[in-house]
N, C-alpha and C. Protein backbone atom coordinates (compact mmCIF):
# COMPACT_ATOMS: atom_id res chain seq x y z
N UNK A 1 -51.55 -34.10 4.68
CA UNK A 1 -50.31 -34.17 3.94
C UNK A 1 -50.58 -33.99 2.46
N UNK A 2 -49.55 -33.31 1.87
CA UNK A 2 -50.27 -33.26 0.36
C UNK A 2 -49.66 -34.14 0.18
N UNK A 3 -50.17 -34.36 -1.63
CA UNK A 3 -50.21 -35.76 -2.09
C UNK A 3 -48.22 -36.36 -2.53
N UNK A 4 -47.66 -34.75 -2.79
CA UNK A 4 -46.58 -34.71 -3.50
C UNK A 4 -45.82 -33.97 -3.01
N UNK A 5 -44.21 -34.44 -2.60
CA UNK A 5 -43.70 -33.23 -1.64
C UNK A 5 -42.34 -33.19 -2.39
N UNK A 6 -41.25 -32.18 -2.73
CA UNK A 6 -40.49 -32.20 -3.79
C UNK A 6 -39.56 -31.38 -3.83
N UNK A 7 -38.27 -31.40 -2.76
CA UNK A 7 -37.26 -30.61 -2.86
C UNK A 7 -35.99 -31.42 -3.42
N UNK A 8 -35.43 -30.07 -3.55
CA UNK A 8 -34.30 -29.78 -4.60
C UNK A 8 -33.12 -28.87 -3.65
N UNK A 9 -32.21 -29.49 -3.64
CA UNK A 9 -30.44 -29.11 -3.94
C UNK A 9 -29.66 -29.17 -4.14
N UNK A 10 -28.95 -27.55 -4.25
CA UNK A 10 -27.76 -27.24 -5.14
C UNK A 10 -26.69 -27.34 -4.78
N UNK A 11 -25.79 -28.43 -4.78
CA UNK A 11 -24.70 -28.20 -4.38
C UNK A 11 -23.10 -28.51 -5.63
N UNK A 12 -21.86 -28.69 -4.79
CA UNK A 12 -20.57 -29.23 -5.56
C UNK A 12 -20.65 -30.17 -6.00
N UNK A 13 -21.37 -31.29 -5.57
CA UNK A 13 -21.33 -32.89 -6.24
C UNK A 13 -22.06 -33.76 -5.70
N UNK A 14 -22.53 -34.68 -6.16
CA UNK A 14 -22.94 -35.86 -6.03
C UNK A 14 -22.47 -37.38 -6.22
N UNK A 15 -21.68 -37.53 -5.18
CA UNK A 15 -21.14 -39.06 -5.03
C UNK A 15 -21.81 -39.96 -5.08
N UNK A 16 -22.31 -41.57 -5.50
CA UNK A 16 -22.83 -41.87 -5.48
C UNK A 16 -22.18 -43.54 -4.70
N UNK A 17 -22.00 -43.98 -3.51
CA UNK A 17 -21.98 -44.90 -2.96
C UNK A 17 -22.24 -46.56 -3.22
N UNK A 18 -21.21 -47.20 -2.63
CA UNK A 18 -21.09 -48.49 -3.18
C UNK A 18 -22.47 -48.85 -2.43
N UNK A 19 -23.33 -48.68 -1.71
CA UNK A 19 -24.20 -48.75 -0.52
C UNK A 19 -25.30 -48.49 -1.58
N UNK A 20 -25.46 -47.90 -2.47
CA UNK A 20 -26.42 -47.19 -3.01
C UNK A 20 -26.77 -45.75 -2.54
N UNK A 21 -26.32 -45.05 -1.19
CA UNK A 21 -26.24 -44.34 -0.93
C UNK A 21 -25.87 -42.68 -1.67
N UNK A 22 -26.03 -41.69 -1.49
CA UNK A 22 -25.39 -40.74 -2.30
C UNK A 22 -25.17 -40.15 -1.44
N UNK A 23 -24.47 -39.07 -1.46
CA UNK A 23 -23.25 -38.10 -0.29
C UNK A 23 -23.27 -37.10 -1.39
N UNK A 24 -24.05 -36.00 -0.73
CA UNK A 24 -23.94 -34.70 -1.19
C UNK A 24 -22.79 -33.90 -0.75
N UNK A 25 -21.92 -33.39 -1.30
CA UNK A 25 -20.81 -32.65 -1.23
C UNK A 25 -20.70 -30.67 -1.79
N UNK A 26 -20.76 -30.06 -0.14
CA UNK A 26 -20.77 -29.13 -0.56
C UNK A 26 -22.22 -28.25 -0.99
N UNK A 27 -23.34 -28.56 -0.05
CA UNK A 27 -24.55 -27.84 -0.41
C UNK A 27 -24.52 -26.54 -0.20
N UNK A 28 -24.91 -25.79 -1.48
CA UNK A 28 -25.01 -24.57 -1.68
C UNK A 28 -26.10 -23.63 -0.38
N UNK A 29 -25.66 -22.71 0.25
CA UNK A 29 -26.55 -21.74 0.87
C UNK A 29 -27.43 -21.01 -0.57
N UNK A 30 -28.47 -20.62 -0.08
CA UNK A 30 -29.30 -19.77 -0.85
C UNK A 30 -28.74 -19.10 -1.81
N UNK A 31 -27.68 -18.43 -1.59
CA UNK A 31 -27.12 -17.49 -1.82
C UNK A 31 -25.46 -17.70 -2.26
N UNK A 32 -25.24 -17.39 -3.59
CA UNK A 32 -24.00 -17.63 -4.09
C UNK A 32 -22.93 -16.48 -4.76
N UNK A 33 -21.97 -15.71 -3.93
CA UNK A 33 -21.11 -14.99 -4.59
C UNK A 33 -20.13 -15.24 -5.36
N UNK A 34 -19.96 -15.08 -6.85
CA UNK A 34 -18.97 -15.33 -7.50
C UNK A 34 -18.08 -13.76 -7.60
N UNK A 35 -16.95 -14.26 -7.64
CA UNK A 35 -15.96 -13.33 -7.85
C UNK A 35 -16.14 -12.13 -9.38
N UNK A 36 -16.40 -12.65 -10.26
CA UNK A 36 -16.61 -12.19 -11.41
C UNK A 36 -17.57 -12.57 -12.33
N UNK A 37 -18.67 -11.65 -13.16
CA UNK A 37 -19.16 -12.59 -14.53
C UNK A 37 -19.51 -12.27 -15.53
N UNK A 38 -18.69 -13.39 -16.71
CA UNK A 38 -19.31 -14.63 -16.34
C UNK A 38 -18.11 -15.38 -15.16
N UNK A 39 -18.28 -16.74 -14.67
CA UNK A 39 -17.40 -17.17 -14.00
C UNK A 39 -17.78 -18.99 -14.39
N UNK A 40 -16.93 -19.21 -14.07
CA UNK A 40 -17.17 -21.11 -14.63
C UNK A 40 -16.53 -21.94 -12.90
N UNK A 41 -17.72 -22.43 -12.71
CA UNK A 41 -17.56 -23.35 -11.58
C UNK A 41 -17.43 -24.49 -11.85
N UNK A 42 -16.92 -25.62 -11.66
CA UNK A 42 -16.08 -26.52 -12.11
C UNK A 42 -16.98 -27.72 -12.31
N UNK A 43 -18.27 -27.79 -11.32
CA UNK A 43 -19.44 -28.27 -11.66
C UNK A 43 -20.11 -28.19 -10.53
N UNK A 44 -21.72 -28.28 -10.91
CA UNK A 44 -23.05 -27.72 -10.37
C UNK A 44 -23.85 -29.04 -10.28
N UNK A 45 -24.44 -29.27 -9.33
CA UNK A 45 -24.81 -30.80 -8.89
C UNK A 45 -26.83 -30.45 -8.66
N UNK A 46 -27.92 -31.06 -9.41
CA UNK A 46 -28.86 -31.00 -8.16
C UNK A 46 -29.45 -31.83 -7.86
N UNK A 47 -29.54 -32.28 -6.56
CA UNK A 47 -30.11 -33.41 -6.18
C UNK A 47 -31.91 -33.23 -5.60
N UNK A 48 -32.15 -34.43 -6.31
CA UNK A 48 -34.17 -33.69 -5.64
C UNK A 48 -34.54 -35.59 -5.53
N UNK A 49 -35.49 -34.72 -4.50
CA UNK A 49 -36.35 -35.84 -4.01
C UNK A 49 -37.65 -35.98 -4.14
N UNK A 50 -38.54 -36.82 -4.35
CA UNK A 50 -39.38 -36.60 -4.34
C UNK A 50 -40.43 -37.62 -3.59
N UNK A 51 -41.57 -37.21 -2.97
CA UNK A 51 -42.01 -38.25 -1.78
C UNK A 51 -43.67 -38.10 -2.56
N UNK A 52 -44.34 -39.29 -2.35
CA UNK A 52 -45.80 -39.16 -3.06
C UNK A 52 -46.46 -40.03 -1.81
N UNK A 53 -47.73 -39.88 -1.95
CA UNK A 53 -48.51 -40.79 -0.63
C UNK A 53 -48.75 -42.20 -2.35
N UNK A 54 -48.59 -43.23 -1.29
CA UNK A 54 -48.59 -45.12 -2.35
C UNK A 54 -49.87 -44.77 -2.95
N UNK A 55 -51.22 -44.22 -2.05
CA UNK A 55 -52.05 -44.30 -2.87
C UNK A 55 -52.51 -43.31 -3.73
N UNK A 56 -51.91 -42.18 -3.96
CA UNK A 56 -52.17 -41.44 -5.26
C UNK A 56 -50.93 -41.57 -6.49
N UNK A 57 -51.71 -40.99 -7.67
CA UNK A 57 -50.95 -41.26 -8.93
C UNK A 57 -50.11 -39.73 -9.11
N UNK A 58 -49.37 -39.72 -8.84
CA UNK A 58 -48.61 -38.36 -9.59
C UNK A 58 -48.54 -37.76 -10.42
N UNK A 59 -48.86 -39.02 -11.38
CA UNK A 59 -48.95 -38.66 -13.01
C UNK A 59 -47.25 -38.16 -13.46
N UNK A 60 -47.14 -37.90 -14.43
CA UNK A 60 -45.85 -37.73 -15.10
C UNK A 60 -45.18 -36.31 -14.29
N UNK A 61 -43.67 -36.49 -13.49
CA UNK A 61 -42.76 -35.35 -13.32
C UNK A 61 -41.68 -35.17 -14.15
N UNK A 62 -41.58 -33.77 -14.56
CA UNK A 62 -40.50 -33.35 -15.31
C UNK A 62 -40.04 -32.65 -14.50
N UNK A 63 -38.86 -32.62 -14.60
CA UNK A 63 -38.08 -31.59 -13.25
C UNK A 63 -37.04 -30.51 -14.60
N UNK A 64 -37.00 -29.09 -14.27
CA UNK A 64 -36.14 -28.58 -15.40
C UNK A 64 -35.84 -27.35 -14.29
N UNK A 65 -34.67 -26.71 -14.92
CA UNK A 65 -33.87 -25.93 -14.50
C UNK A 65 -33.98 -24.82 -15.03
N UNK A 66 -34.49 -23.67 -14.54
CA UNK A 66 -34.13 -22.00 -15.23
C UNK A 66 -33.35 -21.25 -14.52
N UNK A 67 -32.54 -20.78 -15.70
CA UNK A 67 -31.51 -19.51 -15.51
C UNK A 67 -31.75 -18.34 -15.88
N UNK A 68 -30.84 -17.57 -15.04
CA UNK A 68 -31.29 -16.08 -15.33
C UNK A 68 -31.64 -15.20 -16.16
N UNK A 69 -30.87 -15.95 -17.37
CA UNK A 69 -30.90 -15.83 -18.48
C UNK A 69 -32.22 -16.04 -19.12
N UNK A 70 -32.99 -16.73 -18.67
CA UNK A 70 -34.52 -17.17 -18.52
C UNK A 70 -34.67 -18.49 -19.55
N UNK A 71 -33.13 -18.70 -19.95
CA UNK A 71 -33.24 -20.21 -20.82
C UNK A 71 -33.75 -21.80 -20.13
N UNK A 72 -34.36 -22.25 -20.42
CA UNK A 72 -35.15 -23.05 -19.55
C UNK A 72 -34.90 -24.97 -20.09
N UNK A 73 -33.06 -25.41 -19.96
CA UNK A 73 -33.03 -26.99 -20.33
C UNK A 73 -33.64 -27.62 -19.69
N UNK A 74 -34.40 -28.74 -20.40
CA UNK A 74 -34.55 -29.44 -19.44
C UNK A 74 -33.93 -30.61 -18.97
N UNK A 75 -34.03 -31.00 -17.60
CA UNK A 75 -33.33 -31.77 -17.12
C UNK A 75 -33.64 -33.30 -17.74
N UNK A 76 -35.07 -33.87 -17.42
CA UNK A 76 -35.38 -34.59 -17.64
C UNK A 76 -37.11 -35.16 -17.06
N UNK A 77 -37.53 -35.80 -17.68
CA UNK A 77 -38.99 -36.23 -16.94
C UNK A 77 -38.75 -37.64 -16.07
N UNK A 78 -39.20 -37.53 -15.23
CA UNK A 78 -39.14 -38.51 -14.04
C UNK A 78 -39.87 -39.78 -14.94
N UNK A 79 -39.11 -40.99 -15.27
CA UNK A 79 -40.43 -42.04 -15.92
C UNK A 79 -41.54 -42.79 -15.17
N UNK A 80 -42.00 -43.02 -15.45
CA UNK A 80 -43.27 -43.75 -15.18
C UNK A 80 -43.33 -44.82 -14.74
N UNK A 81 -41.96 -45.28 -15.28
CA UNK A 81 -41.59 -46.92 -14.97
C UNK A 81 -40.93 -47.02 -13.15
N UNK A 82 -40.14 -45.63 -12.93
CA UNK A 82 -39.47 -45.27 -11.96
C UNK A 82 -40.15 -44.72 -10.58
N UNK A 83 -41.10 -44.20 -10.71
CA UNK A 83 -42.23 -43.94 -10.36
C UNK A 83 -43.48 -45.43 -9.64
N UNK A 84 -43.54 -46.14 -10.81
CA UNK A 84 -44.28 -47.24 -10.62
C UNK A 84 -43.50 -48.34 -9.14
N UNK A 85 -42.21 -48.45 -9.50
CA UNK A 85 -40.97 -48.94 -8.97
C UNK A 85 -41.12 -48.45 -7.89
N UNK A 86 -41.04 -46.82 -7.40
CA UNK A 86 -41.15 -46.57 -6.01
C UNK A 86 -42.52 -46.95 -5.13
N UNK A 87 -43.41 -46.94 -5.81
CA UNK A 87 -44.53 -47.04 -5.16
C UNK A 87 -44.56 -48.58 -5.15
N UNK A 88 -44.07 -49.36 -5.72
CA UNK A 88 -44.15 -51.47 -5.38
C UNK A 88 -43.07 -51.17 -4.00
N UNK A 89 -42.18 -50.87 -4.11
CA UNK A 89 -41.06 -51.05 -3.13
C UNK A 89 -41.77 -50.38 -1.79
N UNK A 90 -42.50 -49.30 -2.00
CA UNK A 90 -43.19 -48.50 -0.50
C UNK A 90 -44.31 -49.82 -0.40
N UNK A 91 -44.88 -50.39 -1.06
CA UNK A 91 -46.23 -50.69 -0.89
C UNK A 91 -45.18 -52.49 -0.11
N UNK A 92 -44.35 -52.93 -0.86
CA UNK A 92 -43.59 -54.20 -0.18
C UNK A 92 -43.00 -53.76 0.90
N UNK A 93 -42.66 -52.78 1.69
CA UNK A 93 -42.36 -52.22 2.54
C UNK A 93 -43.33 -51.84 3.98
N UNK A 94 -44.57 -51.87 3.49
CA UNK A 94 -45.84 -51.74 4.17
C UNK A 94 -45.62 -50.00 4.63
N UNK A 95 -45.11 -49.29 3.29
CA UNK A 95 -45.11 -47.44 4.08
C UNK A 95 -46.01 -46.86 3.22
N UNK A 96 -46.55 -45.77 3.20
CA UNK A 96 -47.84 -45.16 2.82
C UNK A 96 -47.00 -44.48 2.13
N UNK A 97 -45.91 -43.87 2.35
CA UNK A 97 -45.21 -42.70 1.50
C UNK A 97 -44.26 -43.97 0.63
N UNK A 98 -44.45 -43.17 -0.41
CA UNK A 98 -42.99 -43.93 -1.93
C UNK A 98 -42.46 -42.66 -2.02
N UNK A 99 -41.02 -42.89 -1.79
CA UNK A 99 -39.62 -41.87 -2.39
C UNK A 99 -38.98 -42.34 -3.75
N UNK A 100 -38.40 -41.60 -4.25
CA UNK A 100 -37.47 -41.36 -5.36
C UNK A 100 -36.35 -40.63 -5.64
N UNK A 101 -35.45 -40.81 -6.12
CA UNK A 101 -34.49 -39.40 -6.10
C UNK A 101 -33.89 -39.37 -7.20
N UNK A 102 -33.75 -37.83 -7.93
CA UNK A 102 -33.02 -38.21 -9.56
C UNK A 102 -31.85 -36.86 -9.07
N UNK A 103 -30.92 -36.62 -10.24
CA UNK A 103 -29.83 -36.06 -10.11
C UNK A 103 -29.73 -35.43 -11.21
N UNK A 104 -28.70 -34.23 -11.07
CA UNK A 104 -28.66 -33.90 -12.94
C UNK A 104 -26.75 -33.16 -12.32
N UNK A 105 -25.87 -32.79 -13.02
CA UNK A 105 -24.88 -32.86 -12.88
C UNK A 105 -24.04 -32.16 -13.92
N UNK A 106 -23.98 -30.39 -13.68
CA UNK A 106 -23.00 -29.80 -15.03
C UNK A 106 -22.25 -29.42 -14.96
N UNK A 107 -21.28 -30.42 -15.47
CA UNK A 107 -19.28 -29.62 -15.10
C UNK A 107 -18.99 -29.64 -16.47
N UNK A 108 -18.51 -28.26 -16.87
CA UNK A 108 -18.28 -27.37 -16.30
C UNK A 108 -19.87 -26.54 -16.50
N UNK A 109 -20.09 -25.76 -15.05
CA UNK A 109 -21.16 -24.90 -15.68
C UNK A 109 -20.87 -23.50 -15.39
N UNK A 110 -21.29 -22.64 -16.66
CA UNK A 110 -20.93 -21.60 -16.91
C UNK A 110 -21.75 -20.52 -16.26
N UNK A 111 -22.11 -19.82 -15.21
CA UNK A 111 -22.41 -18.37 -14.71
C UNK A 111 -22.44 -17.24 -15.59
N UNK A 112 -23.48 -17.05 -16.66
CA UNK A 112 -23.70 -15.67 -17.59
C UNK A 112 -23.69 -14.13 -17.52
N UNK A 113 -24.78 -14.43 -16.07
CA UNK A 113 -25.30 -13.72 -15.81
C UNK A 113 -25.89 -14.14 -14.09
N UNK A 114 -26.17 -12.51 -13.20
CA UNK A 114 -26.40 -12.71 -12.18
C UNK A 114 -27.97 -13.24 -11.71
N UNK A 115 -28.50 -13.76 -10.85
CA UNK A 115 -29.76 -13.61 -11.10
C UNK A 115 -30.26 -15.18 -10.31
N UNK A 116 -31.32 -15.69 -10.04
CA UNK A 116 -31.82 -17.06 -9.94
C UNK A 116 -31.57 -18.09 -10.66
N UNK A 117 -31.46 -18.99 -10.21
CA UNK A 117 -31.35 -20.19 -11.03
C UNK A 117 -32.26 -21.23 -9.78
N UNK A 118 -33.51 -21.61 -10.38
CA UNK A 118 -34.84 -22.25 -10.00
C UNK A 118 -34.69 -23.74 -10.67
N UNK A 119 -34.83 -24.66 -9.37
CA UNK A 119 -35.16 -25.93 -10.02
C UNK A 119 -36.83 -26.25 -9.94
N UNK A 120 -37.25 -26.38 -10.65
CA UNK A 120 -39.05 -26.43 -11.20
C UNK A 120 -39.23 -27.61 -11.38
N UNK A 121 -40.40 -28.40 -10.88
CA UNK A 121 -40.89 -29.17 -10.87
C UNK A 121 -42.56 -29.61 -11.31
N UNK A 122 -42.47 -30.12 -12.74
CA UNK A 122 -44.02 -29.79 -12.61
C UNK A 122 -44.34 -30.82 -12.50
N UNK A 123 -45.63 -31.14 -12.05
CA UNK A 123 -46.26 -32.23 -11.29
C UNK A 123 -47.85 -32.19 -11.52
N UNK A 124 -48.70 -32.73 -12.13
CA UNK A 124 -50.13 -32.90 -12.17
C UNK A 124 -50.28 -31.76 -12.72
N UNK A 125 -49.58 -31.43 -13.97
CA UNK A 125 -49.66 -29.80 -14.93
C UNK A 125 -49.39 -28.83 -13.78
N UNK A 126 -49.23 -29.09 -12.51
CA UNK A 126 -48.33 -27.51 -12.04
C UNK A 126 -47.22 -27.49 -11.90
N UNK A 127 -46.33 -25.93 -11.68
CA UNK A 127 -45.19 -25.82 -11.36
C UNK A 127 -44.96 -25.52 -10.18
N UNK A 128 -44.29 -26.22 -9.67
CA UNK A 128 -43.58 -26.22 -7.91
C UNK A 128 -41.97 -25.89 -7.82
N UNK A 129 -41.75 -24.69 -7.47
CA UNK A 129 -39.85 -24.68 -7.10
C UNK A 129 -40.14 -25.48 -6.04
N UNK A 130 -39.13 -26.30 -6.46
CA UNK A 130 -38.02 -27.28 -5.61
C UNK A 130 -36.66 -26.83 -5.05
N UNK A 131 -36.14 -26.18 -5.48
CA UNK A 131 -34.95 -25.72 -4.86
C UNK A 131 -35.10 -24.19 -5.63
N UNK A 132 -33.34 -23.33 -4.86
CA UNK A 132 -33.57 -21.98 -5.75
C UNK A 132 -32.09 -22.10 -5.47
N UNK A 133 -31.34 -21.12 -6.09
CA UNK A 133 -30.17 -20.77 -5.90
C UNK A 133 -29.88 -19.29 -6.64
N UNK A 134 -29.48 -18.10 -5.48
CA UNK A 134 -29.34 -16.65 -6.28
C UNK A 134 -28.14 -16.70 -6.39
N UNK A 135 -27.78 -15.85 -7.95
CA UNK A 135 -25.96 -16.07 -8.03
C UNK A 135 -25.78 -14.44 -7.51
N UNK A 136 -24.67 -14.11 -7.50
CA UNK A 136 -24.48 -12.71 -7.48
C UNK A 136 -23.07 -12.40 -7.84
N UNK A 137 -22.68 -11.30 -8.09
CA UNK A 137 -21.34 -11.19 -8.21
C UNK A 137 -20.67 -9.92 -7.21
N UNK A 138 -19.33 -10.47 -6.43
CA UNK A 138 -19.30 -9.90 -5.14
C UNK A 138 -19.37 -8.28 -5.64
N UNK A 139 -19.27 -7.33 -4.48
CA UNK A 139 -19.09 -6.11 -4.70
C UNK A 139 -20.55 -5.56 -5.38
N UNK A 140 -21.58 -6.31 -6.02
CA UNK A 140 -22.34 -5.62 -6.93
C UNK A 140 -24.03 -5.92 -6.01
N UNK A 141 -24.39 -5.12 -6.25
CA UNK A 141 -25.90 -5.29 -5.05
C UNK A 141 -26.46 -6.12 -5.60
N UNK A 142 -28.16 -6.87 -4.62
CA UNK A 142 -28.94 -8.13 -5.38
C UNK A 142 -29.69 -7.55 -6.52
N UNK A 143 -30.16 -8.18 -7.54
CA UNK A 143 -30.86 -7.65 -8.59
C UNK A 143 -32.76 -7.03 -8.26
């Protein structure tokens, strides 16, 4: 098993439950036709997970988002403190694997341009896609 396992998706929303639970609403297929662009979707949700074995260190995750545009925000870095937290709760749990899950959430988000939009994950200085999502605009072939 590797040490670090780390997907990502794109969908309409992210509810987040009196349970603590979250309810993904609306997960995106691979593949996304917009009518026209640019086009503005009302908001863009991504949810990622991330699973580590209790006994290795991960070291610091930043999870960031690139668009086609090749502009690269970032989302945010996973803390350390949050991290530490999953692995007490797996280890009081008696499970070998510690989970986590962070979110990022853009309404309205704007469609520029056609093309990928990659959620990246770097982890122990590498980069890992976690999720992908191709936009396209109908009528017009893939890039």
């Amino acid at each position: 098993m590797a040490a670090v396992n780390i997907v990502g998706l794109f969908c309409e929303d992210i509810r987040e439950e009196k349970s603590g639970a979250s309810t993904l609403v609306g997960i995106l297929t691979d593949n996304l036709v917009v009518p026209s662009i640019p086009f503005l979707l009302p908001r863009l949700a991504l949810y990622v997970r991330v699973n580590f074995a209790v006994a290795t260190d991960p070291g610091p995750i930043v999870i960031r988002v690139v668009l086609p545009d090749q502009s690269d925000p970032l989302i945010a870095p996973i803390s350390p403190a949050l991290i530490d937290t999953a692995r007490a709760e797996a280890r009081d749990n008696c499970s070998p694997i510690a989970g986590l899950i962070t979110t990022a959430v853009a309404s309205p988000f704007t469609i520029k341009q056609a093309g990928r939009v990659l959620a990246i994950a770097n982890v122990q200085g590498q980069d890992v896609i976690c999720g992908s999502l191709n936009i396209r605009e109908a009528g017009k072939p893939e890039l």
